[in-house]
Every structure is written in C-alpha cells, then in structure tokens.
N, C-alpha and C. Protein backbone atom coordinates (compact mmCIF):
# COMPACT_ATOMS: atom_id res chain seq x y z
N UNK A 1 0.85 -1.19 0.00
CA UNK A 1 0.00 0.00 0.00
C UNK A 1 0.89 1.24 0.00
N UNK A 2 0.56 2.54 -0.79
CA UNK A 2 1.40 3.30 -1.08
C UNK A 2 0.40 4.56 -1.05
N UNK A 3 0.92 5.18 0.11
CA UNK A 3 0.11 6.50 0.37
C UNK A 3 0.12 7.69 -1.03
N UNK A 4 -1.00 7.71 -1.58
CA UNK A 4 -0.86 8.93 -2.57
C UNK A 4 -1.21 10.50 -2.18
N UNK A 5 -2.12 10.25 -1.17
CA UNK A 5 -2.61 11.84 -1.03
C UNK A 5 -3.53 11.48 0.39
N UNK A 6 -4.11 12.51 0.63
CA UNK A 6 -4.83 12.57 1.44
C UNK A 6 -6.76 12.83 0.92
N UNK A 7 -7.22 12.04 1.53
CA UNK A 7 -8.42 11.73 0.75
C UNK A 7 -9.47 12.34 1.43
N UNK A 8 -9.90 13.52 1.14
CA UNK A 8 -10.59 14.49 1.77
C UNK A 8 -12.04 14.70 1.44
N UNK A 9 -13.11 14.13 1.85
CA UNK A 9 -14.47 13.94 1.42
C UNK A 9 -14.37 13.06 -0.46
N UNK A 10 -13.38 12.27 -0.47
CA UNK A 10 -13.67 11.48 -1.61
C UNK A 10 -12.11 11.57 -2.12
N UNK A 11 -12.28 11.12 -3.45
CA UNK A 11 -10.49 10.80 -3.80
C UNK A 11 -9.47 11.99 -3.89
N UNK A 12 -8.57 11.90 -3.55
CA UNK A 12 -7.25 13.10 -4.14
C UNK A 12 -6.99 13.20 -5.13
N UNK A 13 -6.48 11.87 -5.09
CA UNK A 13 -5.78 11.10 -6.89
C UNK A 13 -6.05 10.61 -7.46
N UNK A 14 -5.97 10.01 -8.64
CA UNK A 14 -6.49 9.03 -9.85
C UNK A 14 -6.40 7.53 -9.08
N UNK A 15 -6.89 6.77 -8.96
CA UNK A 15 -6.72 5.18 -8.65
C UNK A 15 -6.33 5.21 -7.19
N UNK A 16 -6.62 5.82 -6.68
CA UNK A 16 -6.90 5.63 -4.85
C UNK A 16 -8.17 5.44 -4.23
N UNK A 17 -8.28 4.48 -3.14
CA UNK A 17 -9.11 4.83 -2.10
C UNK A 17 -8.24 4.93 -0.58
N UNK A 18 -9.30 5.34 -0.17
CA UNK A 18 -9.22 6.00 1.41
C UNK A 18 -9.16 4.87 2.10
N UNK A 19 -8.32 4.31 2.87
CA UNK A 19 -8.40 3.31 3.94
C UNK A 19 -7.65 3.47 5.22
N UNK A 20 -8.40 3.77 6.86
CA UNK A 20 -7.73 3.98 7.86
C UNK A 20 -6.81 5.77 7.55
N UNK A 21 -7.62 6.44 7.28
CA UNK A 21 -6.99 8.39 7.29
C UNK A 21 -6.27 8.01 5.96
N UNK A 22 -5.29 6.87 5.20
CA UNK A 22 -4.63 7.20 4.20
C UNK A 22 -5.34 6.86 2.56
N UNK A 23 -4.55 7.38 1.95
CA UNK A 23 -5.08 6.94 0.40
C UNK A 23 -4.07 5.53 0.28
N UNK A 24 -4.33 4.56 -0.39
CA UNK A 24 -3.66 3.51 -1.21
C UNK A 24 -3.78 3.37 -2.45
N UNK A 25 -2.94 3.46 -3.21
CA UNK A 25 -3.20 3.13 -4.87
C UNK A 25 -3.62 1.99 -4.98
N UNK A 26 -4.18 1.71 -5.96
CA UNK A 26 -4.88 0.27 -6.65
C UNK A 26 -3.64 -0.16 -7.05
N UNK A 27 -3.70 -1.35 -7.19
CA UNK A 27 -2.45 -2.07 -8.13
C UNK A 27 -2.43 -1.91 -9.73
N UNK A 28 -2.43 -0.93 -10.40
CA UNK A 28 -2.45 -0.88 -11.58
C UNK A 28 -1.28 0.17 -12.12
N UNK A 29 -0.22 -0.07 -11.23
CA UNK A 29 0.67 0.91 -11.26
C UNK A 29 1.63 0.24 -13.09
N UNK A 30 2.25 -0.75 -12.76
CA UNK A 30 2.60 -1.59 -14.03
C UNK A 30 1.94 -1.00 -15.09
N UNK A 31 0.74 -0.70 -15.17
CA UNK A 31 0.29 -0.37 -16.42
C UNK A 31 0.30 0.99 -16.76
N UNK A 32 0.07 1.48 -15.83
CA UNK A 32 0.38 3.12 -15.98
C UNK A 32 1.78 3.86 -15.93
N UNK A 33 2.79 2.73 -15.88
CA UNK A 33 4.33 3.01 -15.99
C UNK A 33 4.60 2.58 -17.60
N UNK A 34 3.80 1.20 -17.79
CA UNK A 34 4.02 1.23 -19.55
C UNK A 34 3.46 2.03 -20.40
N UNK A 35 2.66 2.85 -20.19
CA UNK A 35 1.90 4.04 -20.41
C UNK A 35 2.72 5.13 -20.42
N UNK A 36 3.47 5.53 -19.35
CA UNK A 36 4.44 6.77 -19.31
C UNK A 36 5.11 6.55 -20.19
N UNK A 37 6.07 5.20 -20.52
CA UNK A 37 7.25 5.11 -20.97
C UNK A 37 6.98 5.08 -22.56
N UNK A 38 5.41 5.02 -22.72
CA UNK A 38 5.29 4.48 -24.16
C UNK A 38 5.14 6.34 -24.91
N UNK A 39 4.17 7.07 -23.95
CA UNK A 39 4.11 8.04 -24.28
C UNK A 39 5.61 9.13 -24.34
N UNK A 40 6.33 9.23 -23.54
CA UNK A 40 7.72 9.55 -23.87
C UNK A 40 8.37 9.58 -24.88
N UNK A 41 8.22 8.04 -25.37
CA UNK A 41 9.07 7.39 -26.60
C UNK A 41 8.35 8.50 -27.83
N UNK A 42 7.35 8.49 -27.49
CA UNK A 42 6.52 9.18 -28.57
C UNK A 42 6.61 11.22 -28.40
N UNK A 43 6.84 11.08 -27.59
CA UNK A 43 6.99 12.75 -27.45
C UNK A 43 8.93 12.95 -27.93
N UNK A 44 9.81 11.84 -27.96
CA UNK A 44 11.09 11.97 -28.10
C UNK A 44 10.90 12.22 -29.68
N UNK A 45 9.84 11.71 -30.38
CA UNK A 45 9.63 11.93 -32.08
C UNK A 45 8.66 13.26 -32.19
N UNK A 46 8.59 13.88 -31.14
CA UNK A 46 7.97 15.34 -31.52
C UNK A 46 6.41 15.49 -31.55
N UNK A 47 6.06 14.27 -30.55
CA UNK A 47 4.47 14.18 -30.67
C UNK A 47 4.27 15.09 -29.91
N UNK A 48 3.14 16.20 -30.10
CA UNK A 48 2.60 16.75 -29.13
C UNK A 48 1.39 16.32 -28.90
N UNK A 49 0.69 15.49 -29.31
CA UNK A 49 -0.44 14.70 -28.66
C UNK A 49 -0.30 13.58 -27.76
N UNK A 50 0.82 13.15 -27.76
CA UNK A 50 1.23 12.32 -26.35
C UNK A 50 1.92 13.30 -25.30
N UNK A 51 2.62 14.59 -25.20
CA UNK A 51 2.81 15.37 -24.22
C UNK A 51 1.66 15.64 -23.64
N UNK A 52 0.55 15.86 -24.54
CA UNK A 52 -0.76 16.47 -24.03
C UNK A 52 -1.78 15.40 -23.21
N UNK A 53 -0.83 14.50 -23.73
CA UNK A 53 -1.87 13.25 -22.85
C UNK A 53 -0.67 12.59 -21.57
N UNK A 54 0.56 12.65 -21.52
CA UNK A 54 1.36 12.79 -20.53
C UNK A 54 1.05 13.86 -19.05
N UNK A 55 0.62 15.40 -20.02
CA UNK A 55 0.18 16.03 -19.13
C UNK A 55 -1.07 15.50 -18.17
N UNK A 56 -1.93 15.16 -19.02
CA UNK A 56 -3.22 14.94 -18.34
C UNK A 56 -3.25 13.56 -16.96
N UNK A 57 -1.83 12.86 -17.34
CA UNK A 57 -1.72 11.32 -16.81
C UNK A 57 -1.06 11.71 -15.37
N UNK A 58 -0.04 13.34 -15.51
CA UNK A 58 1.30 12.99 -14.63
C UNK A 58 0.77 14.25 -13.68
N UNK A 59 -0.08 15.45 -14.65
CA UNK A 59 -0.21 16.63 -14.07
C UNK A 59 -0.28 16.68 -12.55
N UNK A 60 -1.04 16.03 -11.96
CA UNK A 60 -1.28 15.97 -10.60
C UNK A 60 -0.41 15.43 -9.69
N UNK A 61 0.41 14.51 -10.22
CA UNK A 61 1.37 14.45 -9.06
C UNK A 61 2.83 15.06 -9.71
N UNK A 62 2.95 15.96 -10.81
CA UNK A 62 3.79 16.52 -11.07
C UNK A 62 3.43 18.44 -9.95
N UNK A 63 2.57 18.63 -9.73
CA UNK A 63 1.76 19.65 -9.07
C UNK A 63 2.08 19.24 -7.37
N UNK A 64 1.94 18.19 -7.51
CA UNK A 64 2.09 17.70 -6.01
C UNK A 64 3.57 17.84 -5.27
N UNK A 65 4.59 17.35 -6.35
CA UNK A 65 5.85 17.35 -6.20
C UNK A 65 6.41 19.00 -6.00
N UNK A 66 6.16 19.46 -7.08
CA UNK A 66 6.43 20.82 -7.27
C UNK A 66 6.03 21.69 -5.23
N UNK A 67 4.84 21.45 -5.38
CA UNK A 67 4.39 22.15 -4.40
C UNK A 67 4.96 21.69 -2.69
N UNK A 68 5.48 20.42 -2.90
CA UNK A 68 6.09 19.56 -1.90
C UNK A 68 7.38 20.66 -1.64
N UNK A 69 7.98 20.79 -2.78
CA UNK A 69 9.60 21.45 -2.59
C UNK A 69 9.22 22.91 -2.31
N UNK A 70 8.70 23.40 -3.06
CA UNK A 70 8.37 25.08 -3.44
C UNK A 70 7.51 25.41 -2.18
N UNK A 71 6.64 24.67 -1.43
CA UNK A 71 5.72 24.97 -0.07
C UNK A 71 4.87 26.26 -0.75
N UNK A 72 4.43 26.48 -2.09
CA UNK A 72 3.68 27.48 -2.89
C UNK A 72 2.84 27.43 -4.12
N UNK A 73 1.83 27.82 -3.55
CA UNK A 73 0.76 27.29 -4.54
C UNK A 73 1.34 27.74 -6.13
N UNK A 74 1.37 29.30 -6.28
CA UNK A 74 1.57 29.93 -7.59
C UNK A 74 3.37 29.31 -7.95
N UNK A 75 4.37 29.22 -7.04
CA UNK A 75 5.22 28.73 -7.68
C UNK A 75 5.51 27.41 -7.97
N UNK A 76 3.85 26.24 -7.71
CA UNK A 76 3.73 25.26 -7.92
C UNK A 76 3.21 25.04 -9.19
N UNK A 77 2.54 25.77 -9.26
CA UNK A 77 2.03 25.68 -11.07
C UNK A 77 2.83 26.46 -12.19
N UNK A 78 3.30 27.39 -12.02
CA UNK A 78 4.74 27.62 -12.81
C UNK A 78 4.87 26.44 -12.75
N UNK A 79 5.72 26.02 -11.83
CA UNK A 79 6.85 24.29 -12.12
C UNK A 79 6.32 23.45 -12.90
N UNK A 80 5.07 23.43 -12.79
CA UNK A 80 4.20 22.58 -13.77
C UNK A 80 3.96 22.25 -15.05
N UNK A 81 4.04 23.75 -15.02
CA UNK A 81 4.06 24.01 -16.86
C UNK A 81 5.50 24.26 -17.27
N UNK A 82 6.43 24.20 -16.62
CA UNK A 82 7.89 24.25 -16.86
C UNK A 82 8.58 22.76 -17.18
N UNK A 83 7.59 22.01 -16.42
CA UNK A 83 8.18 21.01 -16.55
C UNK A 83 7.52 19.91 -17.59
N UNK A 84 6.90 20.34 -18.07
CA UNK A 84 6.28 19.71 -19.26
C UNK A 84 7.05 19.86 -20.52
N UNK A 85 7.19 21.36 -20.18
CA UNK A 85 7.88 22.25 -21.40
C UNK A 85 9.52 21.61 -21.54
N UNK A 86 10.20 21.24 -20.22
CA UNK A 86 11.32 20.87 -20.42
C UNK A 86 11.33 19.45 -20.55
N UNK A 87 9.98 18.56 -20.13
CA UNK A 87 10.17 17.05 -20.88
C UNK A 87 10.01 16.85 -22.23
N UNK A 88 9.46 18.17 -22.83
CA UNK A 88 9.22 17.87 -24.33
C UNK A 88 11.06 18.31 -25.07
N UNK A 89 11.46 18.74 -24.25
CA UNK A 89 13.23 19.39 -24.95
C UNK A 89 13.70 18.19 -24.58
N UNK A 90 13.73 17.45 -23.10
CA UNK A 90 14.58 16.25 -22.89
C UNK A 90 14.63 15.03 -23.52
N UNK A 91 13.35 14.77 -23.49
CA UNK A 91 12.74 13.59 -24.22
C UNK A 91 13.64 12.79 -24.65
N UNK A 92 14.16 13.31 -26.06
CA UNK A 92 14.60 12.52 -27.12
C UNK A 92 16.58 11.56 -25.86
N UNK A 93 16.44 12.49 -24.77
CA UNK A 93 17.40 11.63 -23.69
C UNK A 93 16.59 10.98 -23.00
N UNK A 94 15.46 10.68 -22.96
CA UNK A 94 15.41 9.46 -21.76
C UNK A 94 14.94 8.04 -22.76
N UNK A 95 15.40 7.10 -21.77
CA UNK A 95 15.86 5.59 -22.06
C UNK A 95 15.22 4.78 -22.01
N UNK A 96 14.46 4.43 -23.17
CA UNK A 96 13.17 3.80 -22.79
C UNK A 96 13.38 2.51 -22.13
N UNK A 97 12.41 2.04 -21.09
CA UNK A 97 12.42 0.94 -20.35
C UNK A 97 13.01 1.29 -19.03
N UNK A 98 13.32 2.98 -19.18
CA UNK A 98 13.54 3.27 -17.72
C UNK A 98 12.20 3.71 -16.73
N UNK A 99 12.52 4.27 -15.56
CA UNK A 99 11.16 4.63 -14.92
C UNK A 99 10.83 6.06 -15.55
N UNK A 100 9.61 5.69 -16.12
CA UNK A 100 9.24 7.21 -16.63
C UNK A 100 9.09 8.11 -15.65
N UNK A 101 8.04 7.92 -15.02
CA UNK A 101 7.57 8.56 -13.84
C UNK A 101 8.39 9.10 -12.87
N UNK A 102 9.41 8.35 -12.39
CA UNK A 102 10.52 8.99 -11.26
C UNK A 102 11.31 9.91 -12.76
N UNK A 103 11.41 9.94 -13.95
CA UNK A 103 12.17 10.35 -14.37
C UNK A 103 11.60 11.59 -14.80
N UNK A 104 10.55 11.78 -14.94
CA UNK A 104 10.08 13.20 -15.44
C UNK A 104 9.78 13.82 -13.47
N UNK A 105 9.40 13.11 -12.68
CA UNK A 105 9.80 13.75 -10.87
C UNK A 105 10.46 14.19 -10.97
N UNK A 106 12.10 14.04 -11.25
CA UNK A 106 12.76 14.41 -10.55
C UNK A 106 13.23 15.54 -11.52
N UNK A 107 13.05 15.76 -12.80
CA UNK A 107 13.17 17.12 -13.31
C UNK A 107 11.89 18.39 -12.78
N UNK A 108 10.96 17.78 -12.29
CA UNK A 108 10.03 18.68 -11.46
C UNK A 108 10.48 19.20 -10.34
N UNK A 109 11.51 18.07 -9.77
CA UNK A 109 11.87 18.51 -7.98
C UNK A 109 12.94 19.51 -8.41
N UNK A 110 13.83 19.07 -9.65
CA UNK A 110 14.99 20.63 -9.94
C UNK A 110 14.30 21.44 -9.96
N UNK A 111 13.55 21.37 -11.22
CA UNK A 111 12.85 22.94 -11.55
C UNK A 111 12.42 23.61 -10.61
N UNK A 112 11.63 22.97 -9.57
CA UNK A 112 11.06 23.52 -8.18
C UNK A 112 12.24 24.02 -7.24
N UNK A 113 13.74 23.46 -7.32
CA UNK A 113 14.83 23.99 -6.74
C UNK A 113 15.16 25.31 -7.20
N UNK A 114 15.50 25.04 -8.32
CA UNK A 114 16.06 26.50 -9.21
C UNK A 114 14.91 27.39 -8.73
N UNK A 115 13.37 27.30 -8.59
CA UNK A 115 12.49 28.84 -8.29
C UNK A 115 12.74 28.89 -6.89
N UNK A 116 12.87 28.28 -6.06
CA UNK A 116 13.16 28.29 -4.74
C UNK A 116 14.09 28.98 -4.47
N UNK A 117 15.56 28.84 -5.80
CA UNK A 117 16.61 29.74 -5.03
C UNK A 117 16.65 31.08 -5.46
N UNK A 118 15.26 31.12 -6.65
CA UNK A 118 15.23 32.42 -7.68
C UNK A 118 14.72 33.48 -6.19
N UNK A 119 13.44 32.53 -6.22
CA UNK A 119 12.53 33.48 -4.65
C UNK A 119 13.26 33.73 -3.47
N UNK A 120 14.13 33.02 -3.53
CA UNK A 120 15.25 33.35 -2.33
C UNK A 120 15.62 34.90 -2.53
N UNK A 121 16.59 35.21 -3.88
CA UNK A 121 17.55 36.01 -4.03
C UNK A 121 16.54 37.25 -4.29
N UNK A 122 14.91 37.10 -4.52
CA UNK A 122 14.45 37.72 -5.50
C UNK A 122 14.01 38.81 -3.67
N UNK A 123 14.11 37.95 -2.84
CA UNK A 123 13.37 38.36 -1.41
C UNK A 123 14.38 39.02 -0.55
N UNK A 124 15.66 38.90 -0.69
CA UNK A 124 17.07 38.96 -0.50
C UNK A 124 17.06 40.58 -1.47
N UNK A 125 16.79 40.94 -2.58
CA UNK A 125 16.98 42.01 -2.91
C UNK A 125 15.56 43.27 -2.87
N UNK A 126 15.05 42.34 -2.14
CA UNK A 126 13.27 43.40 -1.31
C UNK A 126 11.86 43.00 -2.17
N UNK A 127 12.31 42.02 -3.29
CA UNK A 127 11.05 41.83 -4.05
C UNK A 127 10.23 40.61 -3.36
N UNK A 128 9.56 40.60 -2.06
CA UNK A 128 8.90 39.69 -1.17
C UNK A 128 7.80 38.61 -2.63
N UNK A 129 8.42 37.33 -2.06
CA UNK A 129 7.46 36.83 -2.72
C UNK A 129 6.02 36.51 -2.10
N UNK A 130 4.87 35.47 -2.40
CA UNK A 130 3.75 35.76 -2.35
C UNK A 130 3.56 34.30 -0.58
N UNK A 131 4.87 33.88 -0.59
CA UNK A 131 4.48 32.81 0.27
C UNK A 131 3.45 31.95 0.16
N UNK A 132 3.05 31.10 1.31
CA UNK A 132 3.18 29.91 0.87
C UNK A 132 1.26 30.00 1.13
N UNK A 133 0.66 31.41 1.56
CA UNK A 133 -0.45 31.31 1.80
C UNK A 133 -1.44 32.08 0.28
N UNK A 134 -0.51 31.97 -0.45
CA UNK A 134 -0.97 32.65 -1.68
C UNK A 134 -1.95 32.37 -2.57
N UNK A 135 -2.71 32.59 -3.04
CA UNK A 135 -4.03 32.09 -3.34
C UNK A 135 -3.84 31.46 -4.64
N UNK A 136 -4.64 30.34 -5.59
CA UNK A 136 -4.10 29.84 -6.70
C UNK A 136 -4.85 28.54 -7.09
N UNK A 137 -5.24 28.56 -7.83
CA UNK A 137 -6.07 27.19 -8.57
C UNK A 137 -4.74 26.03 -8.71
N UNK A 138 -5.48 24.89 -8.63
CA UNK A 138 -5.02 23.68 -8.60
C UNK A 138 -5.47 22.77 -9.62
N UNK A 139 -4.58 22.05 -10.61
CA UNK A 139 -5.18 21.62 -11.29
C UNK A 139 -5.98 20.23 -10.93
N UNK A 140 -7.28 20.23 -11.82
CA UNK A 140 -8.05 18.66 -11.35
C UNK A 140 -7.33 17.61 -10.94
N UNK A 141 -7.77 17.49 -10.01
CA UNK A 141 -7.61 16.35 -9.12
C UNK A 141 -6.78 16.24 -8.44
N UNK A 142 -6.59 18.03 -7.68
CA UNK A 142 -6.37 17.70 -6.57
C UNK A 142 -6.91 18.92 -5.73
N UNK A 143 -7.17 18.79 -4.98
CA UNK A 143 -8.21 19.62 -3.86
C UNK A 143 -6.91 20.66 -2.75
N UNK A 144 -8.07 21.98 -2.64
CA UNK A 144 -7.65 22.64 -2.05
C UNK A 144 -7.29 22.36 -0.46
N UNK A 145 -7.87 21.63 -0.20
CA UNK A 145 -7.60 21.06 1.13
C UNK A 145 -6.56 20.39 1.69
N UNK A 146 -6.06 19.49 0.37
CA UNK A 146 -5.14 18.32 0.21
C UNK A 146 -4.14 18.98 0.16
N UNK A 147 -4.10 20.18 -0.32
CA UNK A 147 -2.68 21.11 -0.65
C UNK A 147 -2.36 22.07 0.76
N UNK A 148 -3.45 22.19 1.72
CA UNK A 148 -3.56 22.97 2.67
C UNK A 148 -2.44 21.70 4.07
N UNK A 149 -3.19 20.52 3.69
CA UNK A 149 -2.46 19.30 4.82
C UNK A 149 -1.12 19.31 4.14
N UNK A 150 -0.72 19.08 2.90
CA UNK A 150 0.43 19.29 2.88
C UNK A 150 1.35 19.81 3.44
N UNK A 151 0.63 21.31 3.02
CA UNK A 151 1.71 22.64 3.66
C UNK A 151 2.16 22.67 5.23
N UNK A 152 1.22 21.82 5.76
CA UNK A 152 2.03 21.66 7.10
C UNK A 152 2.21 20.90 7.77
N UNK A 153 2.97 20.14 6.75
CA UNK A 153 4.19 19.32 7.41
C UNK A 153 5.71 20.37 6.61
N UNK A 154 6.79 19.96 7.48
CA UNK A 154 7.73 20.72 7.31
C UNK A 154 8.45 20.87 5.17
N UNK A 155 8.85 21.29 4.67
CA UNK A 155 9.81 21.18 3.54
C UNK A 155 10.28 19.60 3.38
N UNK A 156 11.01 19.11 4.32
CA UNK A 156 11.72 17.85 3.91
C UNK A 156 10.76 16.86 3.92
N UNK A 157 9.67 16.98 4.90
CA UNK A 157 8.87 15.59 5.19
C UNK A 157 7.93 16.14 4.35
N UNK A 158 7.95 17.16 3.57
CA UNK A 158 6.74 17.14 2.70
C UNK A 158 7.55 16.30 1.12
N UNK A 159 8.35 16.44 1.17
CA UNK A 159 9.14 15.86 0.15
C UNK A 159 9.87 14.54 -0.18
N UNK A 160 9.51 13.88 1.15
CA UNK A 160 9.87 12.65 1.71
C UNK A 160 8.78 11.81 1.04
N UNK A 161 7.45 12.43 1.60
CA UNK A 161 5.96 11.94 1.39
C UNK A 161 5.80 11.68 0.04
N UNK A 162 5.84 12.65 -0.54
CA UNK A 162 5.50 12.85 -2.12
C UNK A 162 6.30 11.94 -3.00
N UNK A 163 8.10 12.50 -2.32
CA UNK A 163 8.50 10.98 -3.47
C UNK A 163 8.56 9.83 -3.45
N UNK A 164 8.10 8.99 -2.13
CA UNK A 164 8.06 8.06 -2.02
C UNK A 164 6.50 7.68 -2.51
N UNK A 165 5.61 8.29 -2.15
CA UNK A 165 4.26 7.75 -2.56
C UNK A 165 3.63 7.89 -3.97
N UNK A 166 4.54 9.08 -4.40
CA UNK A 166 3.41 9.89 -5.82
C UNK A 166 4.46 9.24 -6.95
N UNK A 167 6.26 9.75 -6.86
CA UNK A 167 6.92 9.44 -7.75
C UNK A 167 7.73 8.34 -7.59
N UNK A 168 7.62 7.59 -5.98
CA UNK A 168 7.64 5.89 -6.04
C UNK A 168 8.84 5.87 -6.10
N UNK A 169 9.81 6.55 -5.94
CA UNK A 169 10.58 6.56 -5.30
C UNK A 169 11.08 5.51 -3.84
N UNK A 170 11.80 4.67 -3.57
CA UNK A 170 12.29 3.94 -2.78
C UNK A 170 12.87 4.81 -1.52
N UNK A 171 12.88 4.20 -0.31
CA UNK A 171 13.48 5.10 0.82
C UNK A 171 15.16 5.56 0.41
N UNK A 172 15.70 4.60 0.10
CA UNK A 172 16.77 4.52 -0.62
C UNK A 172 17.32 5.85 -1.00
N UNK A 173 16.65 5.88 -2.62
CA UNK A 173 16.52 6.44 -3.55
C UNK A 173 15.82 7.83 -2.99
N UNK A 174 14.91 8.06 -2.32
CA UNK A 174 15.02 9.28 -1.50
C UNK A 174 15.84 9.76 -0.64
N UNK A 175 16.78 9.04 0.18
CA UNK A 175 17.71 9.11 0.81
C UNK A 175 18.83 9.94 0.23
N UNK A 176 19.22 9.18 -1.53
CA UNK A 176 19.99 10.14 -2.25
C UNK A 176 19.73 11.20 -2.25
N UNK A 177 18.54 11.14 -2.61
CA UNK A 177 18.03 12.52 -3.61
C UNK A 177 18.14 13.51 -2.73
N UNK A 178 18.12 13.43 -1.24
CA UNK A 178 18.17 14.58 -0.16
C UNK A 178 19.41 14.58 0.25
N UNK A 179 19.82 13.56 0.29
CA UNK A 179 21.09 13.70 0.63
C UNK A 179 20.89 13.52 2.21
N UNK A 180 20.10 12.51 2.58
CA UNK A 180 19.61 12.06 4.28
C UNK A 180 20.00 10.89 4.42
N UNK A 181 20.69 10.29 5.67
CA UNK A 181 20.51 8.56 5.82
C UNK A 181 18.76 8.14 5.74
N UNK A 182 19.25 6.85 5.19
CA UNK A 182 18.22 6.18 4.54
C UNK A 182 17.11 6.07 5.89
N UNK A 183 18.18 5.65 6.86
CA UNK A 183 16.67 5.46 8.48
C UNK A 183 16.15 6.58 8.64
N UNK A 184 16.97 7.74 8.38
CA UNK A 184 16.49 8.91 8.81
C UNK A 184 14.87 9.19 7.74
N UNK A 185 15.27 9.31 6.21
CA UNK A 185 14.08 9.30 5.86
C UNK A 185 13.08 7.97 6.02
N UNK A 186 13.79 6.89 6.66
CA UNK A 186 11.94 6.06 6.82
C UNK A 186 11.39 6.65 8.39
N UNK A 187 12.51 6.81 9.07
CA UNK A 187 11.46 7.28 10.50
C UNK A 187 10.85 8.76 10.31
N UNK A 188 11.72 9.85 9.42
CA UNK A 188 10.74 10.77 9.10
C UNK A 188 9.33 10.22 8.42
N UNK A 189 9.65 9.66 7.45
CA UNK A 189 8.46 9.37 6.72
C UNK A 189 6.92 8.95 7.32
N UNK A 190 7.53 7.86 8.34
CA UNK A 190 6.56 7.05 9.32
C UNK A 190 6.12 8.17 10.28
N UNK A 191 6.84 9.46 10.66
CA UNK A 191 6.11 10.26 11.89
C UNK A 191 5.51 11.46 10.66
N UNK A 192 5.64 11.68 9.56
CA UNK A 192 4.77 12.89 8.64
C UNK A 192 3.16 12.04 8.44
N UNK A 193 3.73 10.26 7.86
CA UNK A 193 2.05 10.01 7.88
C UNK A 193 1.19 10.07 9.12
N UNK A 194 2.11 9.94 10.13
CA UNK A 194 1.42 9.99 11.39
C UNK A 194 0.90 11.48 11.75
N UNK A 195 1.18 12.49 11.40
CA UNK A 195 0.83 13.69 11.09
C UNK A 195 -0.36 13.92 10.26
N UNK A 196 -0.03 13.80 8.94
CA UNK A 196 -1.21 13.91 8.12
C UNK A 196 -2.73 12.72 8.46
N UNK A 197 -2.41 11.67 9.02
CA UNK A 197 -3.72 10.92 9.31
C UNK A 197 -4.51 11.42 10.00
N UNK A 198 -4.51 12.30 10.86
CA UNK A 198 -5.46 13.14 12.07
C UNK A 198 -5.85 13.89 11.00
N UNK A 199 -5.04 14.61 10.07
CA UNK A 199 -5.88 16.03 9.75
C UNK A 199 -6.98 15.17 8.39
N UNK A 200 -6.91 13.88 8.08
CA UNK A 200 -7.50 12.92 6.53
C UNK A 200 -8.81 12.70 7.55
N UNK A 201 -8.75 12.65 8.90
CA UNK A 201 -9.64 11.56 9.53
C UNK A 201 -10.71 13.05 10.21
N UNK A 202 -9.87 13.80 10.36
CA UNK A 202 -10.65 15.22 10.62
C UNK A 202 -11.72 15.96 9.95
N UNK A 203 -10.97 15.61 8.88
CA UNK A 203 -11.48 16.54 7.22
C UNK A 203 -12.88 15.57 6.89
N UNK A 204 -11.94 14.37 6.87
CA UNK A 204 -13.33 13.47 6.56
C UNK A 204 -14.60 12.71 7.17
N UNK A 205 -14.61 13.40 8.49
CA UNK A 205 -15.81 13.19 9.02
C UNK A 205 -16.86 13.77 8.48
C-alpha cells in the first residue's frame, strides 16, 4: 500500500481509495508506468499529442511534487508548466524501459529547486514573494484542502511523502536525492504520515 494523497471527502488522486486516514493506490501501477514510458518514446519523435496526454496522466502528481519542494501554490504551477515544457526538450534523452515517472519527478523537484533559489535572491533584494499562503487554482484532481495538509508538514517531510508515494521513489533512492541517511528518511516518513492521518480523519468526518 502506497500512500498517494490525502483523501478528503472522496479521492485526491487518480486510482486511490481512502483506507484507515490514508489513500492507497490500486495495483495498476505496471500499467500506468508502460503508459508513461510508451508516451515519452513518442513525445522523443515530436508528438505533441502524447505530451498532451502525458500532461493529463502525470499533471497531478507533477503539481504535487512541485508544491512539496516550493511549499507554494503559484510557484507550484509555474513548475508545472515548466516542466512539461522541459520534458518535451529532454525527451529525445530518456531511455526507454527506464522509470518514466521517477524520471520526469525528478526534473520537477529541480525545476522547483532553481524557483526556490530564484525566490530566495528575488526576497534577499526586497522583491517579497507571495508565500506559501498565496491564493491559486489547482489543477483537477487535486483539492484545495489536500494542498492545505500538505503545507504543514515541514519542507523535507513534505518531500519525503511525495517521493516516495506519488513518484515511487524507494526510501533509498530518496535518501539520495536529499542527501539524508536512509533510516532517517523512513522514520521521518513514518512520523509525517502519522501527522497527516489526524488532519484525513478530521477533514473526513
């Protein structure tokens, strides 16, 4: 079982239900990874009708990720559309039969780095950005609420959550990516769901 979101009067995500405060994906992950990888192959030949249907497949937990790192609604949807824009330039480099999904993540989690350090310098020279309470549409399927439980849990354990559940990511393999011992991100991980289950079981009464 693989926590996707938080399931707030009905689903978060595509192919979840709610069980005990968390979401679990259905097992149909296999198919929706030969799906990524097939659509890729096809955007590496300049399809823009498989980007457009990539978008529609990944949007939401590419939104999720973004907003995990960035802790901001408006500089979550920038990332969004940035990062579409830069899987259609990469493309023709990724390897088919690799993980699509962690592989177009983790150009979402840069892109979401690079605005993070833009808003840094941009706040650093008096131009305050809009923070993290900033108002901003979300694309379908995923709820304003779901983005609200996010936001408070800290930066790292919001990013812990997301790549292990949305972009499936291994503790491991998150471990790299932060640059954390590996125990460190499973006992974070295990005390953020323990966090977010009160506010799933709250919401959804």
């Amino acid at each position: 079982m693989i926590l996707a979101g938080l399931g707030i009067g009905g689903l978060a995500f595509p192919n979840t239900t709610l069980r005990w405060g968390v979401v679990v994906v259905e097992q149909a992950m296999s198919d929706e990874a030969r799906n990524e990888d097939e659509l890729l192959r096809h955007i590496a030949g300049g399809d823009m009708r498989a980007l457009e249907a990539l978008y529609r497949v990944m949007r939401v937990r590419v939104f999720a990720v973004a907003l995990a790192v960035a802790g901001d609604r408006g500089t979550a949807e920038d990332v969004t559309q940035d990062t579409f824009v830069r899987v259609y330039a990469a493309a023709p480099g990724y390897a088919p039969g690799s993980r699509a999904r962690a592989w177009v993540l983790t150009i979402t989690r840069h892109l979401a780095l690079d605005a993070v350090r833009r808003r840094a310098r941009e706040t650093a020279c008096g131009m305050a950005g809009q923070g993290a309470a900033a108002t901003g549409g979300e694309p379908d399927g995923i709820r304003l609420d779901v983005v609200n439980a996010l936001l408070q849990l800290g930066e790292v354990d919001r990013q812990i959550v997301v790549l292990h559940d949305l972009a499936g990511f291994t503790h491991a393999e998150v471990a790299a990516e932060l640059g954390l011992p590996a125990g460190t991100v499973r006992w974070r991980y295990r005390v953020a769901l323990g966090r977010l289950r009160p506010l799933v079981e709250e919401v959804a009464r």
